[in-house]
N, C-alpha and C. Protein backbone atom coordinates (compact mmCIF):
# COMPACT_ATOMS: atom_id res chain seq x y z
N UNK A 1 -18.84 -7.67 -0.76
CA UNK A 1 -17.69 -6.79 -0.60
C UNK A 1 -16.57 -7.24 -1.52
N UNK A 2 -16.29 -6.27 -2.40
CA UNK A 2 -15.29 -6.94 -3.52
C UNK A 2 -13.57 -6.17 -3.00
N UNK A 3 -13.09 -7.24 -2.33
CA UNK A 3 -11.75 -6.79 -1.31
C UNK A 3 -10.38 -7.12 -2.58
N UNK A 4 -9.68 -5.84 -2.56
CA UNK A 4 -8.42 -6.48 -3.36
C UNK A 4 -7.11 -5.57 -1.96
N UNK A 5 -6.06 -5.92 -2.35
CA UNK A 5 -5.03 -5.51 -1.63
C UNK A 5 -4.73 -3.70 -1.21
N UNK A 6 -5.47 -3.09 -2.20
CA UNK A 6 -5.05 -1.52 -2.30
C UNK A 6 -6.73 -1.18 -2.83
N UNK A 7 -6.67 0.11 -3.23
CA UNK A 7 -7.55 0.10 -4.42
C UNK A 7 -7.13 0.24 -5.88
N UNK A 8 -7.41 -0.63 -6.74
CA UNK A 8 -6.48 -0.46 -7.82
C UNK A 8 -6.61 1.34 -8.80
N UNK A 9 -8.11 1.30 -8.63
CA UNK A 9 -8.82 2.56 -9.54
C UNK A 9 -7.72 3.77 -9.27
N UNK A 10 -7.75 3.65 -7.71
CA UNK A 10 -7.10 4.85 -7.11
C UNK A 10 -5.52 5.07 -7.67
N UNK A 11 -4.85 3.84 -7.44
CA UNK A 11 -3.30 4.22 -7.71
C UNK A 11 -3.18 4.32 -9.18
N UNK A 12 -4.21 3.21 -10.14
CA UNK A 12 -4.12 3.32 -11.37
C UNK A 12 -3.87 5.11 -11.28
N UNK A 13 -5.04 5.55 -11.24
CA UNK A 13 -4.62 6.89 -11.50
C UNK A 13 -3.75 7.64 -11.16
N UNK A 14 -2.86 7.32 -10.03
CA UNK A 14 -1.87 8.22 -9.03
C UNK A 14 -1.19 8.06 -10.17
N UNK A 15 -0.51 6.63 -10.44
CA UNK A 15 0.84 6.00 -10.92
C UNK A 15 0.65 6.87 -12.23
N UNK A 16 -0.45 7.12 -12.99
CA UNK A 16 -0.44 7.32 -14.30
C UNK A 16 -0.87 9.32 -13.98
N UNK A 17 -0.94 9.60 -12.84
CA UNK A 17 -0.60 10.95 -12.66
C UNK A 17 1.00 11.61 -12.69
N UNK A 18 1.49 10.52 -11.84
CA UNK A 18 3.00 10.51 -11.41
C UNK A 18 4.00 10.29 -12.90
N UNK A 19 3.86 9.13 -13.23
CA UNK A 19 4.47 9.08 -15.15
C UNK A 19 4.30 10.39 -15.87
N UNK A 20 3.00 10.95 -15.41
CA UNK A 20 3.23 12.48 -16.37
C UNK A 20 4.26 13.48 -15.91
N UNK A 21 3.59 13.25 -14.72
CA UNK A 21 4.97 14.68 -13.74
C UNK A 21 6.18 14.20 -14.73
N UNK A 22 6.80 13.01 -14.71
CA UNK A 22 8.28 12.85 -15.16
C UNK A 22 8.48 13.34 -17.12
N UNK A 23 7.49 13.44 -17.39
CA UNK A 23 7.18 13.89 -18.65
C UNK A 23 7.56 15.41 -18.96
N UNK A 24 7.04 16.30 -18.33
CA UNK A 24 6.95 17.66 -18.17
C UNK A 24 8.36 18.68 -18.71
N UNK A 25 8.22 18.87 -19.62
CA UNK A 25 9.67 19.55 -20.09
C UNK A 25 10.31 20.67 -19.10
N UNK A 26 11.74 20.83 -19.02
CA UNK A 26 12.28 21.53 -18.59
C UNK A 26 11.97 23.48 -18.34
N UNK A 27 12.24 23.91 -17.28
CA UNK A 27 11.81 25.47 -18.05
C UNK A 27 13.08 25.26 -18.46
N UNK A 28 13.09 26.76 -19.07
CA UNK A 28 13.71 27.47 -20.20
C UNK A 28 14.90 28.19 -19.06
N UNK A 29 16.51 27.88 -19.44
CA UNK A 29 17.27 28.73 -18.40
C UNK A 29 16.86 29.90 -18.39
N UNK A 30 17.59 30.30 -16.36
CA UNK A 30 17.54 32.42 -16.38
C UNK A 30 18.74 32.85 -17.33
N UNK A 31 18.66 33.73 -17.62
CA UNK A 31 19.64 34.49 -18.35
C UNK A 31 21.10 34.71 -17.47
N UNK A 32 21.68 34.53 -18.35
CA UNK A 32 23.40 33.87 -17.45
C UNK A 32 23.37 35.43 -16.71
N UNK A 33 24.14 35.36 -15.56
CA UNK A 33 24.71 36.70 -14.75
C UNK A 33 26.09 36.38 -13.96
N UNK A 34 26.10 37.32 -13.38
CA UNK A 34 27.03 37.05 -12.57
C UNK A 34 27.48 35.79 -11.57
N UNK A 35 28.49 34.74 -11.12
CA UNK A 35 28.11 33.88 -10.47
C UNK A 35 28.13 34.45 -8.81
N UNK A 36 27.52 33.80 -8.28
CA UNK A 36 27.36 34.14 -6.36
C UNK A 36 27.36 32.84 -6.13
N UNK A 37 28.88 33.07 -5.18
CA UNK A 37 29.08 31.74 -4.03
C UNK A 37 28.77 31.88 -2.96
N UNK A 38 28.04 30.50 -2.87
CA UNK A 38 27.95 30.55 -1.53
C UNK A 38 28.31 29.32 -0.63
N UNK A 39 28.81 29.47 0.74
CA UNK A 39 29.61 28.57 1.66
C UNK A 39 28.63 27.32 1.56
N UNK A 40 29.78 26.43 1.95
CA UNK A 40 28.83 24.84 1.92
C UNK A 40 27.99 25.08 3.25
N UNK A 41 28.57 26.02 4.13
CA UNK A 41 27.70 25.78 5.59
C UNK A 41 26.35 26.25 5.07
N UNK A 42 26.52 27.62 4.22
CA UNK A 42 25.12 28.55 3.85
C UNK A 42 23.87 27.11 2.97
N UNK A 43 24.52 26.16 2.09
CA UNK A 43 24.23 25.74 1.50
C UNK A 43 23.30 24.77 1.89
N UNK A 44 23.98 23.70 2.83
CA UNK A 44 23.30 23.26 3.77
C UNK A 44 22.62 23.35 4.89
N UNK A 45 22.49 24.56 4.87
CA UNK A 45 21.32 25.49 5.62
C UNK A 45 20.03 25.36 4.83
N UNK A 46 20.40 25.84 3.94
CA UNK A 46 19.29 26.21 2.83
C UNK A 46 19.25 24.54 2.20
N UNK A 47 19.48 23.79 1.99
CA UNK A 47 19.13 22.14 2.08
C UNK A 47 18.25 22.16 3.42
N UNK A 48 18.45 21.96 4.58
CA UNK A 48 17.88 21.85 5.56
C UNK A 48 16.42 22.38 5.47
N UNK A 49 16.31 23.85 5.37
CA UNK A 49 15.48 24.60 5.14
C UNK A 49 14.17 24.16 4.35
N UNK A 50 14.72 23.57 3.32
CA UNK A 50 14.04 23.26 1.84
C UNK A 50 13.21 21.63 2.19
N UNK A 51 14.01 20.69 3.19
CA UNK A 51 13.61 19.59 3.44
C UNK A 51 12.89 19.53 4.05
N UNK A 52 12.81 20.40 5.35
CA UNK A 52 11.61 20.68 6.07
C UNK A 52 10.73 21.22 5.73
N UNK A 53 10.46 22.02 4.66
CA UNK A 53 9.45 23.05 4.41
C UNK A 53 8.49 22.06 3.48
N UNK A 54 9.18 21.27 2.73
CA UNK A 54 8.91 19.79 2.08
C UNK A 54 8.24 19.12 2.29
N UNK A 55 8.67 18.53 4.06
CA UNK A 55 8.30 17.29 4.92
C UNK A 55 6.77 17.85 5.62
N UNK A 56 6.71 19.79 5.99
CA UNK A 56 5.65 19.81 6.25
C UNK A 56 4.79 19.92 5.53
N UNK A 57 4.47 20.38 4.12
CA UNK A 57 3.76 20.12 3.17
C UNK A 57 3.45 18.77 3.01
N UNK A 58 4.49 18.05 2.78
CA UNK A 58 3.79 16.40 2.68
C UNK A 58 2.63 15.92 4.12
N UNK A 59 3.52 16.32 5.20
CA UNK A 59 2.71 16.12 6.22
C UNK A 59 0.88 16.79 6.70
N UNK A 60 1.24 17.99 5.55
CA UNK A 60 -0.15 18.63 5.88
C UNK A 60 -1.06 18.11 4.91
N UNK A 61 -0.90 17.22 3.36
CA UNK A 61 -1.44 16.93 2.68
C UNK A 61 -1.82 15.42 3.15
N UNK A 62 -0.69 14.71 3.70
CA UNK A 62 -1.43 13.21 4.19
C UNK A 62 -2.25 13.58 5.66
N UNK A 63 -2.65 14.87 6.21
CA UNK A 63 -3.67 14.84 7.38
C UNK A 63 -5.03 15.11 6.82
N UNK A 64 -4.88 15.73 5.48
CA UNK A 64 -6.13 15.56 4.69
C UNK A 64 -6.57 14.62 4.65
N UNK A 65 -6.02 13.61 4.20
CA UNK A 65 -6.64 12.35 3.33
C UNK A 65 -6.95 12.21 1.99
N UNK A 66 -7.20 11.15 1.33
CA UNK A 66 -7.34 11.14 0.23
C UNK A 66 -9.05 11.68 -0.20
N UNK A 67 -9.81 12.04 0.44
CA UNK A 67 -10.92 12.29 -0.26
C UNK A 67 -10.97 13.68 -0.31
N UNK A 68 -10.03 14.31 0.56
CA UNK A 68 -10.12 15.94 0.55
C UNK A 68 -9.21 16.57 -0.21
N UNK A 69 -8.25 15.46 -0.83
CA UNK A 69 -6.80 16.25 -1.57
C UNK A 69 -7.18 16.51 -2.75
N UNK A 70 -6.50 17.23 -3.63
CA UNK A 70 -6.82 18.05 -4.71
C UNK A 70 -5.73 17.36 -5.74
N UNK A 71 -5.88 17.79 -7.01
CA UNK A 71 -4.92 16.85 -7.53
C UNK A 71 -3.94 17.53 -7.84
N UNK A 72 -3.46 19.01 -7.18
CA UNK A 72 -2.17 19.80 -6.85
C UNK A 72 -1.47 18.68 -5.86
N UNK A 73 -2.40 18.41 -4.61
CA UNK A 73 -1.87 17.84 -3.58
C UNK A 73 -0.81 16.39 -4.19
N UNK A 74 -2.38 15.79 -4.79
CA UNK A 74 -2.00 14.58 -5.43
C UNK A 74 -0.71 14.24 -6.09
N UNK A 75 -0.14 15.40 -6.87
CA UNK A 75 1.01 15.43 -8.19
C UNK A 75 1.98 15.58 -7.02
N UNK A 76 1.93 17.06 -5.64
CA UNK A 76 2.82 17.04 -4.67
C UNK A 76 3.22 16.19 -3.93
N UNK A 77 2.37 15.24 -3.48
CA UNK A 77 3.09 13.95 -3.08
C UNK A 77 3.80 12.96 -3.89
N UNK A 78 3.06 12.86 -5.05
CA UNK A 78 3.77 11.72 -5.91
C UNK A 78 5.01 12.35 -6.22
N UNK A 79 5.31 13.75 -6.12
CA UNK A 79 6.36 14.11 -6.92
C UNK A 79 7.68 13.64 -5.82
N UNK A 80 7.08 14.41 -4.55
CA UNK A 80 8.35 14.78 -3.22
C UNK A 80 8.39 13.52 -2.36
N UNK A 81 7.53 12.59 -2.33
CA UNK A 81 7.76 11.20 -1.78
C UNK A 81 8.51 10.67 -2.10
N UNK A 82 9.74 10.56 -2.12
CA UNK A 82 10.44 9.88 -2.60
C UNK A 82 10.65 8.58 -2.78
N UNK A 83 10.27 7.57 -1.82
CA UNK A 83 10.04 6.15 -1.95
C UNK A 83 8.65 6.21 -2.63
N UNK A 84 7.85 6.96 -2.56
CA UNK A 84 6.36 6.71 -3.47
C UNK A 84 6.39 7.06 -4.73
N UNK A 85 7.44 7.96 -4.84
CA UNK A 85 7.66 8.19 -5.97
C UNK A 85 8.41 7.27 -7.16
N UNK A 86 9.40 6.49 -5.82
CA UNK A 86 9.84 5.58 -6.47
C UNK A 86 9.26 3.92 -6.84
N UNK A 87 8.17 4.00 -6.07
CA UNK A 87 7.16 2.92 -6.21
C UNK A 87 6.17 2.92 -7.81
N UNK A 88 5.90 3.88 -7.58
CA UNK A 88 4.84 4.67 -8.67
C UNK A 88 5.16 4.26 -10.10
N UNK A 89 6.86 4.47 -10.14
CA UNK A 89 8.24 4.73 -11.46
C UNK A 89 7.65 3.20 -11.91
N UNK A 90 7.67 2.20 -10.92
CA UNK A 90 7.55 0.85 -11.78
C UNK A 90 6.52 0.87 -12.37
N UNK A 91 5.89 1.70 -12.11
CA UNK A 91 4.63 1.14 -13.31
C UNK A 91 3.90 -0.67 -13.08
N UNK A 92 3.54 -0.61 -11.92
CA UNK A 92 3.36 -2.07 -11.68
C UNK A 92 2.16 -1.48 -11.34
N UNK A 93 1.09 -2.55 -11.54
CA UNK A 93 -0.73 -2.99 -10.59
C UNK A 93 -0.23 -2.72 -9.33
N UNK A 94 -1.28 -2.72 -8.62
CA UNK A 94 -1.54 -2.84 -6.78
C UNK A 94 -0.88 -4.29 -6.91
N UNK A 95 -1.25 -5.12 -7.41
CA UNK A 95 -1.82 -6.52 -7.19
C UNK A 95 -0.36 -7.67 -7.62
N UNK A 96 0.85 -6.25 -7.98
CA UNK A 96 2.17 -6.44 -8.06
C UNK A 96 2.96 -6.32 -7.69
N UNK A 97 2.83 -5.34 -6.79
CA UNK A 97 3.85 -4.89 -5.69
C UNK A 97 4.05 -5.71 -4.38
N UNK A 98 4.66 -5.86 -3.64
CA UNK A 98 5.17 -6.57 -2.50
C UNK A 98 4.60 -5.68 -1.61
N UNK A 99 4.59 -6.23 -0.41
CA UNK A 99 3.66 -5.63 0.88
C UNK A 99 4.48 -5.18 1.29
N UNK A 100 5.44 -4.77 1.89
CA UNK A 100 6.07 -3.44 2.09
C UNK A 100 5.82 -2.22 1.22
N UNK A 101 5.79 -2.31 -0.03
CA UNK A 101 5.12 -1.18 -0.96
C UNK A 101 3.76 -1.01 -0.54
N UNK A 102 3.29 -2.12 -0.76
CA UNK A 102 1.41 -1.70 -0.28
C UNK A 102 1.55 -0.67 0.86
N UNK A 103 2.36 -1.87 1.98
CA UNK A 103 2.24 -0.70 3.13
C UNK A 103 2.30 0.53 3.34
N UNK A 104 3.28 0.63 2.57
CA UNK A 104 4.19 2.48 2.72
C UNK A 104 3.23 3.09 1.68
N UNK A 105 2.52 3.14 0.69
CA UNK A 105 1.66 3.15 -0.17
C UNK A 105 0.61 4.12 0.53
N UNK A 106 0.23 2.94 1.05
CA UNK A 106 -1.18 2.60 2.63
C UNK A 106 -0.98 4.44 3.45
N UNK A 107 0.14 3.86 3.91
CA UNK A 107 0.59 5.31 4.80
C UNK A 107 0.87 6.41 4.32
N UNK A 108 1.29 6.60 2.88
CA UNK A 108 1.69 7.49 2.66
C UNK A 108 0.58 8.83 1.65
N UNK A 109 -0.50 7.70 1.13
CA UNK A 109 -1.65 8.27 0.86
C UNK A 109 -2.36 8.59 1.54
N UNK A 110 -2.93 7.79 2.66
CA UNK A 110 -3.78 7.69 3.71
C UNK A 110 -4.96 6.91 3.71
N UNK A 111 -4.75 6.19 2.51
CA UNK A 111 -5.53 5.00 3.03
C UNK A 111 -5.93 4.08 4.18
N UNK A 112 -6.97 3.29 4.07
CA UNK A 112 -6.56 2.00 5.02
C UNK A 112 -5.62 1.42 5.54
N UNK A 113 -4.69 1.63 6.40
CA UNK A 113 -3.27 0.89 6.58
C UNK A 113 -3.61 -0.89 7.05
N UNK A 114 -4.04 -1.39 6.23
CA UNK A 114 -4.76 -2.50 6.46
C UNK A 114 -3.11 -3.65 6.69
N UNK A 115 -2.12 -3.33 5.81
CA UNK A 115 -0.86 -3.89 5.07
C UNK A 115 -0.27 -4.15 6.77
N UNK A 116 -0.72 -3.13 7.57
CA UNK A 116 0.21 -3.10 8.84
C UNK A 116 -0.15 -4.23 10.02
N UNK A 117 -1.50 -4.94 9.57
CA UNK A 117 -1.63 -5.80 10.23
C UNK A 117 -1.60 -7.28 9.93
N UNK A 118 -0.07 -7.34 9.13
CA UNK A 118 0.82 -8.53 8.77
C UNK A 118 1.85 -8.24 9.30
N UNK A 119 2.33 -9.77 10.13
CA UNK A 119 3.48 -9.73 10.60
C UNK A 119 4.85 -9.93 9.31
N UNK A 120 6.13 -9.73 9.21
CA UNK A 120 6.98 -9.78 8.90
C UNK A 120 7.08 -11.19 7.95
N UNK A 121 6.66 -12.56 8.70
CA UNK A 121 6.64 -13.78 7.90
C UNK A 121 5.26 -13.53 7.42
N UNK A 122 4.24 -12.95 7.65
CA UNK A 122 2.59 -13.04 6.40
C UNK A 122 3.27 -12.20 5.74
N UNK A 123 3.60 -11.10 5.63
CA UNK A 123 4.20 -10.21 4.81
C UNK A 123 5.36 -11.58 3.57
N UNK A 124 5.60 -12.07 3.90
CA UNK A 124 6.54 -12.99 3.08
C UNK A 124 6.03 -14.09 2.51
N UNK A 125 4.95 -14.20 3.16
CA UNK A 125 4.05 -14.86 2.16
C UNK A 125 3.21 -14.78 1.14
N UNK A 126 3.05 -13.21 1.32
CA UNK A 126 2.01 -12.48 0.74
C UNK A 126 2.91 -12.24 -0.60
N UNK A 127 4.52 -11.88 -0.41
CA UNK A 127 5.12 -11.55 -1.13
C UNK A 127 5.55 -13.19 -2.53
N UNK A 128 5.65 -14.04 -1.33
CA UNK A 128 5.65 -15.69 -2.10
C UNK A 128 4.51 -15.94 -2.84
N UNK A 129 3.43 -15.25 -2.50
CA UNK A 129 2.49 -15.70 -3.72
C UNK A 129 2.01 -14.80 -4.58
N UNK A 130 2.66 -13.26 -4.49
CA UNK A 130 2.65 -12.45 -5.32
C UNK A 130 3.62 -13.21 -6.40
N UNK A 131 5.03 -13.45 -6.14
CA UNK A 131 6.07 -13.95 -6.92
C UNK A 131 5.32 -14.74 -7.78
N UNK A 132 4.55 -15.94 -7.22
CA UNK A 132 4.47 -16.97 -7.96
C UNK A 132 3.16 -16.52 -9.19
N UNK A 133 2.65 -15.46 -8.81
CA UNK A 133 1.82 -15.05 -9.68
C UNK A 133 0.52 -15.70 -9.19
N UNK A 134 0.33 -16.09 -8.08
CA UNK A 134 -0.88 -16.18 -7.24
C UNK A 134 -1.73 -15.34 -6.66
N UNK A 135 -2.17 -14.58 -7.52
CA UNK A 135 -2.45 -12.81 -6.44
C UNK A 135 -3.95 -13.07 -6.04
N UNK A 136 -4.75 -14.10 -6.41
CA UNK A 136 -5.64 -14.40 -5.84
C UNK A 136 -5.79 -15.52 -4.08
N UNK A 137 -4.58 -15.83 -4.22
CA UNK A 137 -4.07 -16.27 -2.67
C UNK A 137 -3.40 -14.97 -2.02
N UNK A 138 -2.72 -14.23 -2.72
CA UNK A 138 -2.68 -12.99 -2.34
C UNK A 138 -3.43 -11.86 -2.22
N UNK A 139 -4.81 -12.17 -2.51
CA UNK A 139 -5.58 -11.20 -2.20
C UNK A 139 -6.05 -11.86 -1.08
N UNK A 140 -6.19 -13.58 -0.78
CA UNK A 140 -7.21 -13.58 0.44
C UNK A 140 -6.30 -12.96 1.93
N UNK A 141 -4.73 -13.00 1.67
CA UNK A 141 -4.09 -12.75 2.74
C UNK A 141 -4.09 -11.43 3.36
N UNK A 142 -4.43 -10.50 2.08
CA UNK A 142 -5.09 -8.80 1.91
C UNK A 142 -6.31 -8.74 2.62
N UNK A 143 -7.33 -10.20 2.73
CA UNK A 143 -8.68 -9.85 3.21
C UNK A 143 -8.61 -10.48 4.85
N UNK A 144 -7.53 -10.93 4.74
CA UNK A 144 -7.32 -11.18 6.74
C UNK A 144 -6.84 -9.94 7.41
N UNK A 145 -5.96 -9.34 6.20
CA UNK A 145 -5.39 -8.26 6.60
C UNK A 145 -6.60 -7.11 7.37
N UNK A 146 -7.18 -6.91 6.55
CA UNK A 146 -8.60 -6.12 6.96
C UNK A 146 -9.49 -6.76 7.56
N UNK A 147 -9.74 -7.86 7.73
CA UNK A 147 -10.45 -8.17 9.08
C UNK A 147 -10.13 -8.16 10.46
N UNK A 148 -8.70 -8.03 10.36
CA UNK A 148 -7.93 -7.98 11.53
C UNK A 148 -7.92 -6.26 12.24
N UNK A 149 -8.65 -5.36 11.14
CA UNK A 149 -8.82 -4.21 11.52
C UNK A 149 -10.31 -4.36 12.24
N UNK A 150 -11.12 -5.37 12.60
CA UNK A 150 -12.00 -5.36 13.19
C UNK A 150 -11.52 -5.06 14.84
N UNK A 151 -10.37 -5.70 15.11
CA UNK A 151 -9.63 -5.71 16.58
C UNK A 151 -9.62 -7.08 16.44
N UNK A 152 -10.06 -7.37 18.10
CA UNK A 152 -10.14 -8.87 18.83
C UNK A 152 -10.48 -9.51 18.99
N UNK A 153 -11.98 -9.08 18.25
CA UNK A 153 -13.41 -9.88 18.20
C UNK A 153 -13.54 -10.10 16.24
N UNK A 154 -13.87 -11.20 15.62
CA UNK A 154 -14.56 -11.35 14.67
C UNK A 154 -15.14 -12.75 14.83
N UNK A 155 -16.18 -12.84 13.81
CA UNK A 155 -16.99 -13.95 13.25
C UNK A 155 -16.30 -15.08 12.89
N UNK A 156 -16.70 -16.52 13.62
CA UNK A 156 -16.14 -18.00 12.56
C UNK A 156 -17.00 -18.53 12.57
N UNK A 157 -16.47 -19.61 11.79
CA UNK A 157 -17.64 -20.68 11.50
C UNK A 157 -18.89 -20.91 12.84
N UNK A 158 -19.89 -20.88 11.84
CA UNK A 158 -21.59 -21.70 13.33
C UNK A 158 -21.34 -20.64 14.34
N UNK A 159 -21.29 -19.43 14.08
CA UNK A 159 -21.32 -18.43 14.68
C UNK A 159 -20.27 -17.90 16.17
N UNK A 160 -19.19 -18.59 16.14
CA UNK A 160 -18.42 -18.94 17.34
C UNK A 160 -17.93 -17.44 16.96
N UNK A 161 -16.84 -16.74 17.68
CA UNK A 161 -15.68 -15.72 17.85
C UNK A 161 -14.59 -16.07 17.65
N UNK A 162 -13.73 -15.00 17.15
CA UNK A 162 -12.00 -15.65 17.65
C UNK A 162 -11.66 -14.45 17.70
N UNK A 163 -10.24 -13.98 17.88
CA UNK A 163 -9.13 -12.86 17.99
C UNK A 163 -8.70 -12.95 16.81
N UNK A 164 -8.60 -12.20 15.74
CA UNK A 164 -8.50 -12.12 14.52
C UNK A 164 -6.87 -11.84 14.36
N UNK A 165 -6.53 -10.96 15.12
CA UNK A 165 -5.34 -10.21 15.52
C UNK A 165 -4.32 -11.44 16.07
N UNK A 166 -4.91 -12.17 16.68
CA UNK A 166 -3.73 -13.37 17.54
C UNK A 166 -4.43 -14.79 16.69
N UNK A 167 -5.07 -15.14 15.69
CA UNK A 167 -4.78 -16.04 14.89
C UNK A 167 -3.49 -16.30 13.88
N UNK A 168 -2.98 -17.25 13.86
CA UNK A 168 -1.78 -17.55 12.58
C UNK A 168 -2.75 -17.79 11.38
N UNK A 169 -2.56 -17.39 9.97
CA UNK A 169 -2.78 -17.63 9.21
C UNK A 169 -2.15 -19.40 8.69
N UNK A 170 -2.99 -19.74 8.86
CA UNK A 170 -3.15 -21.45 8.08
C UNK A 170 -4.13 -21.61 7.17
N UNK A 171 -3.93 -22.89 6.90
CA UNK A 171 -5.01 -23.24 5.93
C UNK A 171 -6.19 -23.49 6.82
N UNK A 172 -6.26 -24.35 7.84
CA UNK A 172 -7.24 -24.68 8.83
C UNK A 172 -7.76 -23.25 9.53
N UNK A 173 -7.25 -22.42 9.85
CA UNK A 173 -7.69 -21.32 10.55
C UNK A 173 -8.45 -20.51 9.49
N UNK A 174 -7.46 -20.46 7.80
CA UNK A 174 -8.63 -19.88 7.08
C UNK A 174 -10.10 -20.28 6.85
N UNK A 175 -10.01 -21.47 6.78
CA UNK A 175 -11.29 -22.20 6.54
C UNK A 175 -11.88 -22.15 7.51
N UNK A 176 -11.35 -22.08 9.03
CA UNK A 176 -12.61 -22.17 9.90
C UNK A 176 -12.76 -20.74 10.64
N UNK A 177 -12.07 -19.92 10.54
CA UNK A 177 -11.94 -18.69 10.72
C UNK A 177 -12.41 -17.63 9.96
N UNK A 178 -11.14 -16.90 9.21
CA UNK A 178 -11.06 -16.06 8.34
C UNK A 178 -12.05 -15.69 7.29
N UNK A 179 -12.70 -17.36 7.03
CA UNK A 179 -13.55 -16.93 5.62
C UNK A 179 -14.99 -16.61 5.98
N UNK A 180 -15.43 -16.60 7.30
CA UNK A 180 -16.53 -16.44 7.71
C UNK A 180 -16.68 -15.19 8.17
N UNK A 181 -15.57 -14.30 8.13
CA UNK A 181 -15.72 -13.07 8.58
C UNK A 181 -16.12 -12.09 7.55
N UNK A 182 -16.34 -11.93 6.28
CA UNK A 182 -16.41 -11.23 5.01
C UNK A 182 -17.68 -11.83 4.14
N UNK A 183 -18.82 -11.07 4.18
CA UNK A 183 -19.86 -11.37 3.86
C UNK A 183 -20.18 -10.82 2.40
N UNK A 184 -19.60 -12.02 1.21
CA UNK A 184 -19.22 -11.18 -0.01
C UNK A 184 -20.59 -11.86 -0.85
N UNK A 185 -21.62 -11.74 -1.44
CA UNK A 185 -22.35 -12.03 -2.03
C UNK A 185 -21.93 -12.28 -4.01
N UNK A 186 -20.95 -11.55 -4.45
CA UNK A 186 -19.98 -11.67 -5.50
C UNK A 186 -19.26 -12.86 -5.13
N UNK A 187 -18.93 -13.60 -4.64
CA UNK A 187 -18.36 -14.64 -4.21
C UNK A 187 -16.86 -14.36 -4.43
N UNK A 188 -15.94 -13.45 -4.66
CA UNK A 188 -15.21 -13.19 -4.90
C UNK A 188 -13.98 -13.35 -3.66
N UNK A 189 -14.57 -12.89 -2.41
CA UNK A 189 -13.94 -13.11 -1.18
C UNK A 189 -13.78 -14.47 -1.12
N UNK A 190 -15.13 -15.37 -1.21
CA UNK A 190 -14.55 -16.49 -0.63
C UNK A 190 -13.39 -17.18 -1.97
N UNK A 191 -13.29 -17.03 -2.91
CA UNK A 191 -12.48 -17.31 -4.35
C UNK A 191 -11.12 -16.79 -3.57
N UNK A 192 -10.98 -15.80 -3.00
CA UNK A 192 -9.55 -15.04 -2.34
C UNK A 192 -9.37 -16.54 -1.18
N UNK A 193 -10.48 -16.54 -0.61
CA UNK A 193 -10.01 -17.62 0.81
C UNK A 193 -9.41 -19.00 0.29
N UNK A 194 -10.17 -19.26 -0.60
CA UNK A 194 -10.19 -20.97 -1.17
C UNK A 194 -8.75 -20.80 -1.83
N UNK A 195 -8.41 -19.67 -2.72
CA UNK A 195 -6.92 -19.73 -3.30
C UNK A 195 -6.24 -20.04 -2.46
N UNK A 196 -6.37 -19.30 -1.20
CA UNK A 196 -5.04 -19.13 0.07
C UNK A 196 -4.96 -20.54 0.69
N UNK A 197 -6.26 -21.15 0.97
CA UNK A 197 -6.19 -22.16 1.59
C UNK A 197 -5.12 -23.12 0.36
N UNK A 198 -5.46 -23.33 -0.76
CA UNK A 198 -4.88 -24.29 -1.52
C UNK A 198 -3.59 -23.89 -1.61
N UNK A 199 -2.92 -22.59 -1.57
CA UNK A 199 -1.72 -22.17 -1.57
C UNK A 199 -1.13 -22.81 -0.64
N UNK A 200 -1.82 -22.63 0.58
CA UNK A 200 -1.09 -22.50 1.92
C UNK A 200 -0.44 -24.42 2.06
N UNK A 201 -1.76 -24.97 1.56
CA UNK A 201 -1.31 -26.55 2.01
C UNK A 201 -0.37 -27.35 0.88
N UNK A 202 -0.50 -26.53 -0.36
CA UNK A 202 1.20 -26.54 -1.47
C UNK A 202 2.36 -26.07 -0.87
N UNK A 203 2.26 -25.04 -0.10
CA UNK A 203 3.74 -24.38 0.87
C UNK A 203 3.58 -25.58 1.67
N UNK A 204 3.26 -25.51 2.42
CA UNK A 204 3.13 -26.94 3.64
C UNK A 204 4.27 -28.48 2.74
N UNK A 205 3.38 -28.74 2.20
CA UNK A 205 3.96 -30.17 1.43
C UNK A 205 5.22 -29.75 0.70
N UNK A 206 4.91 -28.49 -0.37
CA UNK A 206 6.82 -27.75 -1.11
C UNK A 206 7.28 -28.13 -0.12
C-alpha cells in the first residue's frame, strides 16, 4: 500500500485545473445604458440570494464525490471555495501544505477525511516536520492518520490489538504499534514509520 498524506495525482490536477480558471480572460463589457439603482437593502438581498444558491451547488457537488464529479463540477468548486480556492493559489504539493489544509482539502473534495483523525498537537507535529522538510516523517504521521480510520481495533506487533484511536503517537508506540498495522510490500510504509520514529526521538532530546 503506497500511503502519502492526500493523493498527490488528484490535486496535482485540481491545483493545475484551478491556475487555469485564474487565467481565463475577461468577457467583453455590455454596452453602456442607462444606470439603475438599486437600495443597499435590495442589494443585499440579492448578495444573500447569490450565496446561497452558491453554497447549495457546492453542497450538491461534494454529495457526489469525487469519482462522480465532472470536471464542470471540478472547476465549480475550485472556483467558489473560497478557502480551496485559496489553498490551490499556492501552488504547493500535497506533501506541502500543513494539515489543516489537508484537512479542509479532505472535506471539501470528498475524499478520505483521514486529516480529522489528528488531534490539534499531531496536527503540529505533522506541521513541524512538514516545516523542517521531513515529509517522510510526515507521511508516517498521514499513515496513523488512516489507520485510525480502522476504529478501535487494529493490529501490533506478535499479533496483539490496540485502540488505534486512543494511542499517543510516540516513537515506542510507533514501533510497537502503528507500523504493524499497514501491510506495504513496497516497503515504503514502513520508510514513513522508521522516519517518524527517528523524528520523534530528535523532538524528544531538541
Amino acid at each position: 500500500m503506497n500511503i502519502q498524506p492526500v493523493s498527490a495525482t488528484y490535486f496535482a490536477h485540481a491545483m493545475e485545473r484551478a491556475s487555469s480558471l485564474r487565467h481565463i480572460s475577461p468577457a467583453a463589457p455590455a454596452e453602456s445604458a442607462d444606470p439603475v439603482h438599486i437600495s443597499s437593502a435590495a442589494r443585499a438581498a440579492l448578495a444573500a440570494e447569490g450565496d446561497a444558491s452558491v453554497e447549495a451547488k457546492l453542497a450538491s457537488i461534494r454529495a457526489r464525490g469525487p469519482i462522480n464529479r465532472s470536471e464542470a463540477d471540478q472547476a465549480y468548486l475550485f472556483t467558489h471555495d473560497k478557502r480551496l480556492a485559496e489553498i490551490a493559489a499556492q501552488g504547493k504539493p500535497p506533501e506541502k501544505l500543513t494539515a489543516d489544509e489537508l484537512d479542509y482539502m479532505q472535506k471539501a473534495t470528498g475524499l478520505v477525511n483521514t486529516m480529522a483523525n489528528l488531534s490539534p498537537a499531531e496536527k503540529a507535529l505533522y506541521d513541524k516536520a512538514v516545516a523542517s522538510g521531513n515529509t517522510a516523517a510526515a507521511a508516517g504521521i498521514s499513515q496513523i492518520a488512516l489507520v485510525r480510520m480502522m476504529g478501535h481495533t487494529a493490529g501490533g506487533a506478535g499479533g496483539a490489538t490496540y485502540d488505534p484511536l486512543n494511542t499517543a503517537i510516540t516513537a515506542a508506540n510507533v514501533e510497537r504499534y502503528f507500523s504493524h498495522s499497514i501491510v506495504d510490500p513496497s516497503g515504503q510504509a514502513k520508510a514513513g514509520f522508521q522516519a517518524l520514529i527517528a523524528f520523534l526521538n530528535a523532538d524528544r532530546v531538541g
